[in-house]
C-alpha atoms as a PDB file:
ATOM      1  CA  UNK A   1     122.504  -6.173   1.063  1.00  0.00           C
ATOM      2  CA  UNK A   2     124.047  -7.244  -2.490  1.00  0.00           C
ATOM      3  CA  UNK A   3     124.647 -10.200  -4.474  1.00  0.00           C
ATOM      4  CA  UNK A   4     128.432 -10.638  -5.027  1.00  0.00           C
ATOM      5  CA  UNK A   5     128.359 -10.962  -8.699  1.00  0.00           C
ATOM      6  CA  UNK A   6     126.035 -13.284 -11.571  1.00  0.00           C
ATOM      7  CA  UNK A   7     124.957 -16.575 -10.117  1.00  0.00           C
ATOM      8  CA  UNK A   8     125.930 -15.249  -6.431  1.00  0.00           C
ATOM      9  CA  UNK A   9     123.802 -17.438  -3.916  1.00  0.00           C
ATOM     10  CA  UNK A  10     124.243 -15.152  -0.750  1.00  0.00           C
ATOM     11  CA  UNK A  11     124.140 -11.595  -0.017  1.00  0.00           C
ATOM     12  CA  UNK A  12     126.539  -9.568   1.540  1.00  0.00           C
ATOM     13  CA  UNK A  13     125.788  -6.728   4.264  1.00  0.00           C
ATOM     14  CA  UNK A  14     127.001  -3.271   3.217  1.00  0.00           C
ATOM     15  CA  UNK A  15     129.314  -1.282   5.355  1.00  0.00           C
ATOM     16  CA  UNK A  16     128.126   0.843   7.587  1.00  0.00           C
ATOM     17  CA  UNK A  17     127.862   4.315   5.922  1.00  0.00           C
ATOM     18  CA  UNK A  18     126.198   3.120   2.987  1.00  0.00           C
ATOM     19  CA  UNK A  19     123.362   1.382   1.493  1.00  0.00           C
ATOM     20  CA  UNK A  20     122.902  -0.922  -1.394  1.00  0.00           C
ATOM     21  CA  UNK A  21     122.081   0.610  -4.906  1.00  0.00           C
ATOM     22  CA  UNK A  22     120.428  -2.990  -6.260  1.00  0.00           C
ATOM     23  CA  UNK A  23     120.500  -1.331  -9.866  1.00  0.00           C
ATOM     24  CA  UNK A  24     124.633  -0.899 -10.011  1.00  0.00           C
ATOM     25  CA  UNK A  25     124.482  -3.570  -7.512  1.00  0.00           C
ATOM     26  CA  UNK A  26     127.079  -2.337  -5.207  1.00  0.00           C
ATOM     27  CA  UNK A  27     127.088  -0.399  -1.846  1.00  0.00           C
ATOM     28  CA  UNK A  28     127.282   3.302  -2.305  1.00  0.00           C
ATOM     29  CA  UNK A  29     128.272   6.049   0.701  1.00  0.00           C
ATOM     30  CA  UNK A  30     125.170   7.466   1.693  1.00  0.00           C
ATOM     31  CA  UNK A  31     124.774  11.333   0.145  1.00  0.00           C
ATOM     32  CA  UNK A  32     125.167  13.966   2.425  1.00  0.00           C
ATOM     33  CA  UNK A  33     122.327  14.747   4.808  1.00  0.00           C
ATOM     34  CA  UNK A  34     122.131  11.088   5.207  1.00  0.00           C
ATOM     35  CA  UNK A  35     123.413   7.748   7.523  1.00  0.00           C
ATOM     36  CA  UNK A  36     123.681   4.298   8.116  1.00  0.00           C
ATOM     37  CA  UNK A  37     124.992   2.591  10.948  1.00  0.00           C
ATOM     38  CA  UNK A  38     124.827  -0.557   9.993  1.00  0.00           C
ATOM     39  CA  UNK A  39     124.781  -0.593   6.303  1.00  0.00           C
ATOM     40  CA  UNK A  40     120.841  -0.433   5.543  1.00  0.00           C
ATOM     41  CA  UNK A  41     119.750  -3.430   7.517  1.00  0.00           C
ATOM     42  CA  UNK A  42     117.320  -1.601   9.794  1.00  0.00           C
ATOM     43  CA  UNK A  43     115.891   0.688   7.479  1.00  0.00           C
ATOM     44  CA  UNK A  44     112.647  -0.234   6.152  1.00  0.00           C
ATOM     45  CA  UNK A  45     113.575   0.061   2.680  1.00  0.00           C
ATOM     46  CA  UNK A  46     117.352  -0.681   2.770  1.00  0.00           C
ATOM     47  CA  UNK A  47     118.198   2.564   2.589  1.00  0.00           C
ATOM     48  CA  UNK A  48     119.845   5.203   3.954  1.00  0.00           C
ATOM     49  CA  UNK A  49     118.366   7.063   7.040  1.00  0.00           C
ATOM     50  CA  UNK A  50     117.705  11.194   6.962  1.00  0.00           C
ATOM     51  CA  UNK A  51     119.428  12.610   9.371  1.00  0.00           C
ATOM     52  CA  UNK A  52     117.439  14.562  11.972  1.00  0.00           C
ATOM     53  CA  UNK A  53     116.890  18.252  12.068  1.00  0.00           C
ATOM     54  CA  UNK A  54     119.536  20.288  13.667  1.00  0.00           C
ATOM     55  CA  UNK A  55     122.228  17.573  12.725  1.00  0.00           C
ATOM     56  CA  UNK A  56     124.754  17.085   9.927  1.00  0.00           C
ATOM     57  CA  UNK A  57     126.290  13.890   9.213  1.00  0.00           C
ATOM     58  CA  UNK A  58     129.756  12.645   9.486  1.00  0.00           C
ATOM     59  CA  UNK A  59     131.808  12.631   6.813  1.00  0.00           C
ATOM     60  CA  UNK A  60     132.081   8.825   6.820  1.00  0.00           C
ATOM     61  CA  UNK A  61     127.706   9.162   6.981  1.00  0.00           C
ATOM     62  CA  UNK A  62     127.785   6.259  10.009  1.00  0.00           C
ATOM     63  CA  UNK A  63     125.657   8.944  11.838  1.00  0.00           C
ATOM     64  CA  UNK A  64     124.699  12.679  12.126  1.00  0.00           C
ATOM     65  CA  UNK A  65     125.890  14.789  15.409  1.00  0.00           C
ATOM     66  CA  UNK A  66     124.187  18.147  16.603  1.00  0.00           C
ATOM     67  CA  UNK A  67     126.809  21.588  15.757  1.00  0.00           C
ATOM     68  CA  UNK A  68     129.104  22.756  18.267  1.00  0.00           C
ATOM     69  CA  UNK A  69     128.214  25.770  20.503  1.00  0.00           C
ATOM     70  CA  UNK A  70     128.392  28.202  18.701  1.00  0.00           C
ATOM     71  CA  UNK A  71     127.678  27.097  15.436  1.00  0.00           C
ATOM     72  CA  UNK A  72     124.542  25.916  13.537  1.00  0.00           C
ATOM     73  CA  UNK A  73     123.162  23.413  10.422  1.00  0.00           C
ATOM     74  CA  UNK A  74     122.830  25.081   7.006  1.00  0.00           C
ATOM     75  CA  UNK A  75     122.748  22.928   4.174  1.00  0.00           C
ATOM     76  CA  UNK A  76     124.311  19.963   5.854  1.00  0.00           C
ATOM     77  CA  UNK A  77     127.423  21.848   7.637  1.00  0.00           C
ATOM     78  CA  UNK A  78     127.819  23.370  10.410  1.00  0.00           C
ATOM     79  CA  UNK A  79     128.313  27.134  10.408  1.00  0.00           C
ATOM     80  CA  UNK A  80     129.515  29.702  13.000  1.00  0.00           C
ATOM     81  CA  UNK A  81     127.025  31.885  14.238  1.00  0.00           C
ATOM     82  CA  UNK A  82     127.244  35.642  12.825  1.00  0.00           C
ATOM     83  CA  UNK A  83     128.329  37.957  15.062  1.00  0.00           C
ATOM     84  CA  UNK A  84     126.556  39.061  18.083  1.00  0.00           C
ATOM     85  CA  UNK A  85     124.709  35.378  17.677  1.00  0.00           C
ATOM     86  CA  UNK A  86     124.548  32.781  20.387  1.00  0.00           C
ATOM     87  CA  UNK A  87     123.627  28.528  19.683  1.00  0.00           C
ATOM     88  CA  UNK A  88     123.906  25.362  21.661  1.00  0.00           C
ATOM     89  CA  UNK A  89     124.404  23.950  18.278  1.00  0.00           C
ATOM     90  CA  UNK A  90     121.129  23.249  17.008  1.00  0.00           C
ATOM     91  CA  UNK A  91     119.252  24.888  13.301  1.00  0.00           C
ATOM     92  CA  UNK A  92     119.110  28.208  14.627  1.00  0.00           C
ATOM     93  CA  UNK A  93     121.411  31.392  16.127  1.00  0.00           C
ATOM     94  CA  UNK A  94     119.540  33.846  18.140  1.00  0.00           C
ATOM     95  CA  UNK A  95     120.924  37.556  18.815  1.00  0.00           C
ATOM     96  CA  UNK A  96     121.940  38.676  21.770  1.00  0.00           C
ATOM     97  CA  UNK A  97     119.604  41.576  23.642  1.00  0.00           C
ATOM     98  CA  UNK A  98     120.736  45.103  24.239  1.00  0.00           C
ATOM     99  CA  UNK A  99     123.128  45.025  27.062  1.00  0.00           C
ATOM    100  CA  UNK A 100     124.498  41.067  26.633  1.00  0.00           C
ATOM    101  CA  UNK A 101     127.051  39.455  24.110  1.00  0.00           C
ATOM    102  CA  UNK A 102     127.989  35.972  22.919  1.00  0.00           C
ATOM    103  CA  UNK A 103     129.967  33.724  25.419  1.00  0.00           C
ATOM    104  CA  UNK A 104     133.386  33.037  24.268  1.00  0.00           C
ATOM    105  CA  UNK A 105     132.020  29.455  23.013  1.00  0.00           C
ATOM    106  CA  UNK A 106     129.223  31.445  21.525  1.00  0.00           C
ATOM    107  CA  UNK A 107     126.950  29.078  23.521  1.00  0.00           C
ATOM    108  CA  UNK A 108     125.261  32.206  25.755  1.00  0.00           C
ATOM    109  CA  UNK A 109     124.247  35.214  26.338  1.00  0.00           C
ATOM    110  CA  UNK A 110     126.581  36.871  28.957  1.00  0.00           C
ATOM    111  CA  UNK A 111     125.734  40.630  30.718  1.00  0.00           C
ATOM    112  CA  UNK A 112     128.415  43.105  29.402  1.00  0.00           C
ATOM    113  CA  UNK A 113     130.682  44.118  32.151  1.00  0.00           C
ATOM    114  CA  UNK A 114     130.356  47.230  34.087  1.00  0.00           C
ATOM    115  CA  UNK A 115     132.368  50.322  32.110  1.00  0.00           C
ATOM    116  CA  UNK A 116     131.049  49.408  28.988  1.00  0.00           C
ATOM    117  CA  UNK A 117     127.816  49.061  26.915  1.00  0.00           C
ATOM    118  CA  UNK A 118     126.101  47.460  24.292  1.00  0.00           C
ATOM    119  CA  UNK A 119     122.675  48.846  22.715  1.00  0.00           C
ATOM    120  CA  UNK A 120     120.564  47.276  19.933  1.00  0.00           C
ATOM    121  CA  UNK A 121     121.896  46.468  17.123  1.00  0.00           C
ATOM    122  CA  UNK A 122     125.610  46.278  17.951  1.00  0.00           C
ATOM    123  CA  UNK A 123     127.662  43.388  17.839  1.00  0.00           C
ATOM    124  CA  UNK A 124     129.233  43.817  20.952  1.00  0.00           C
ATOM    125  CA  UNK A 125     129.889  44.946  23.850  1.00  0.00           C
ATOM    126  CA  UNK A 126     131.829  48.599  23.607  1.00  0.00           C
ATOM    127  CA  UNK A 127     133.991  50.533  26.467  1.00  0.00           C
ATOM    128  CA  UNK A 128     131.754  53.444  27.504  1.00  0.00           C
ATOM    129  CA  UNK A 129     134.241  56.878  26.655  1.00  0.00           C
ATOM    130  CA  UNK A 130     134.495  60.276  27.573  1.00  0.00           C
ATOM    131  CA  UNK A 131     132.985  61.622  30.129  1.00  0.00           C
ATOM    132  CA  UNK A 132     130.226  58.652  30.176  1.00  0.00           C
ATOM    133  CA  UNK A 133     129.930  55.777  32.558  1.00  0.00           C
ATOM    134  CA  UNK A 134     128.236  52.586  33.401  1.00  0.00           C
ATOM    135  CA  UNK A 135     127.759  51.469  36.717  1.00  0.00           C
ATOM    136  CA  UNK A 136     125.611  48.064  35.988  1.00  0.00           C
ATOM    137  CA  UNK A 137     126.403  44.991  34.474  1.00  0.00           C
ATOM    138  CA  UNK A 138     124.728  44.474  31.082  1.00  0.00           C
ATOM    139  CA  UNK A 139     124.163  48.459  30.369  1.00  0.00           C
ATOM    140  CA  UNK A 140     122.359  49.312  27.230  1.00  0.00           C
ATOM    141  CA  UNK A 141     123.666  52.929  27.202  1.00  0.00           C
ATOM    142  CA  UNK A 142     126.515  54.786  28.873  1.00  0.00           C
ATOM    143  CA  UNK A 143     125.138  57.707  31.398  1.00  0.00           C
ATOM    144  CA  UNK A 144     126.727  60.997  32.682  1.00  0.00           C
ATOM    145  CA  UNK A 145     127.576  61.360  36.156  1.00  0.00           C
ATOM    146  CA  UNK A 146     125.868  63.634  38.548  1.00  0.00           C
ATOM    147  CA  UNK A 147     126.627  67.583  38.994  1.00  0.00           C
ATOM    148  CA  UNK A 148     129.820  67.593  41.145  1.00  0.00           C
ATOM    149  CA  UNK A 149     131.373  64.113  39.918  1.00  0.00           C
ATOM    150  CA  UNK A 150     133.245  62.827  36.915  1.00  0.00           C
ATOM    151  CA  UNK A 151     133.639  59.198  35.724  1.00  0.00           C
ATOM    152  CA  UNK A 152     136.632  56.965  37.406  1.00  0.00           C
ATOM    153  CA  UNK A 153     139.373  55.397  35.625  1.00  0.00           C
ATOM    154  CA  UNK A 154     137.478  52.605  33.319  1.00  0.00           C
ATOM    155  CA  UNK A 155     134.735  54.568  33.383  1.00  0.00           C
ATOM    156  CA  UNK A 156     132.684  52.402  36.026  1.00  0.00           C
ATOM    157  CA  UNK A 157     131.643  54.550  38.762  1.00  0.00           C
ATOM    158  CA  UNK A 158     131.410  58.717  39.540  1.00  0.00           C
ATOM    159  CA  UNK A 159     133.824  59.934  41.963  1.00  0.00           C
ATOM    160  CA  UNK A 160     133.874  63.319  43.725  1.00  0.00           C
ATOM    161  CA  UNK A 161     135.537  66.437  41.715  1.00  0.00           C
ATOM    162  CA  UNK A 162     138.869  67.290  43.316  1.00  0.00           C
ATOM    163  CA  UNK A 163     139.062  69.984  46.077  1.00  0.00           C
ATOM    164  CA  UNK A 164     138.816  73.587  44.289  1.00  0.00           C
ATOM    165  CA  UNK A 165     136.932  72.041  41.248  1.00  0.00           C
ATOM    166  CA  UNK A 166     133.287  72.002  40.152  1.00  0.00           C
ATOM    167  CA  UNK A 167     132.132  69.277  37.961  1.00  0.00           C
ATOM    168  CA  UNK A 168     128.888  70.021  35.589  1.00  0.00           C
ATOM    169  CA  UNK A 169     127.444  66.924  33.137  1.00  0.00           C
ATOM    170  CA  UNK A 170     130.439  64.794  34.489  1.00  0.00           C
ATOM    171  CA  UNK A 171     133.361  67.480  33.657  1.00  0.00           C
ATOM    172  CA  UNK A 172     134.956  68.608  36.499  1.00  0.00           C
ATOM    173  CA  UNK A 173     137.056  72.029  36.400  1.00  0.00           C
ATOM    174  CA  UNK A 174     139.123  74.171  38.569  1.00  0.00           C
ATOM    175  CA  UNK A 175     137.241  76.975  39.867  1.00  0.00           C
ATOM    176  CA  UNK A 176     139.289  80.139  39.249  1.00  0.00           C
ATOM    177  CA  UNK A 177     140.501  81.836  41.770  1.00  0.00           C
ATOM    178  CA  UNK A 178     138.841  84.601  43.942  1.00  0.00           C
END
């Protein structure tokens, strides 16, 4: 609360948001980091209120909220997760294990799909190429298909070499003839 000006017999609440500074004797926006919700009245000193960890607060400081998904609290704002990184919007990102990748929301860990791959330190998941495959969801590596197959269309399963062809390390070839 402040006094109104010299000889001022009452005291007048601050807004929420901020807190009285007795020395300037006015109500000043709490700094960043900070809150009031009801102008310093419930505070013990009068003050503003630190906001808890894992929160930011609002730009009009009437109270701190918790990051999106996604995101997390450095220095007061709220910053995306690097790539690769996962957060229900608290202090901290954590990475994603071989084999998984961020959400779209960036919330959770999700398996990668079957036809691609992701080992450790990538980002993402990646489309398993060539003659490799990957016939699980949440592969770490791409594998080669057995003697006698090759890998399908999208590269998610071995199929049988044509008639006429033998297939060696997942490359199937004509056999010439005779």
């Amino acid at each position: 609360m402040i006094t109104l000006g010299p000889g001022a017999k009452t005291c007048t609440p601050c807004p929420p948001g901020t807190a009285a500074n007795s020395t300037l004797n006015v109500c000043a926006l709490c700094p960043i980091g900070y809150f009031s919700a009801d102008g310093g009245k419930t505070s013990v000193d009068g003050r503003c209120t630190a906001c808890p960890v894992d929160t930011v607060s609002i730009p009009d400081r009437t109270e701190c909220r918790k990051c999106g998904p996604g995101s997390m609290a450095i220095d007061e704002q709220c910053m995306r997760c690097p790539a690769g990184y996962v957060s229900t919007g608290g202090a901290d990102c954590t990475e994603c294990p071989a084999g998984e990748q961020p959400d779209p929301k960036g919330e959770k860990c999700m398996p990668c799909q079957m036809g691609f791959f992701k080992g450790d330190g990538d980002k993402e998941c990646r489309p398993c190429q060539g003659l490799t495959i990957s016939l699980q969801y949440g592969a770490k590596t791409c594998d080669t298909c057995p003697d006698g197959k090759q890998p399908s269309v999208g590269n998610k399963a071995c199929v049988d070499c044509n008639p006429g062809a033998a297939g060696l390390k997942g490359a199937c070839a004509t056999c010439p003839d005779g």
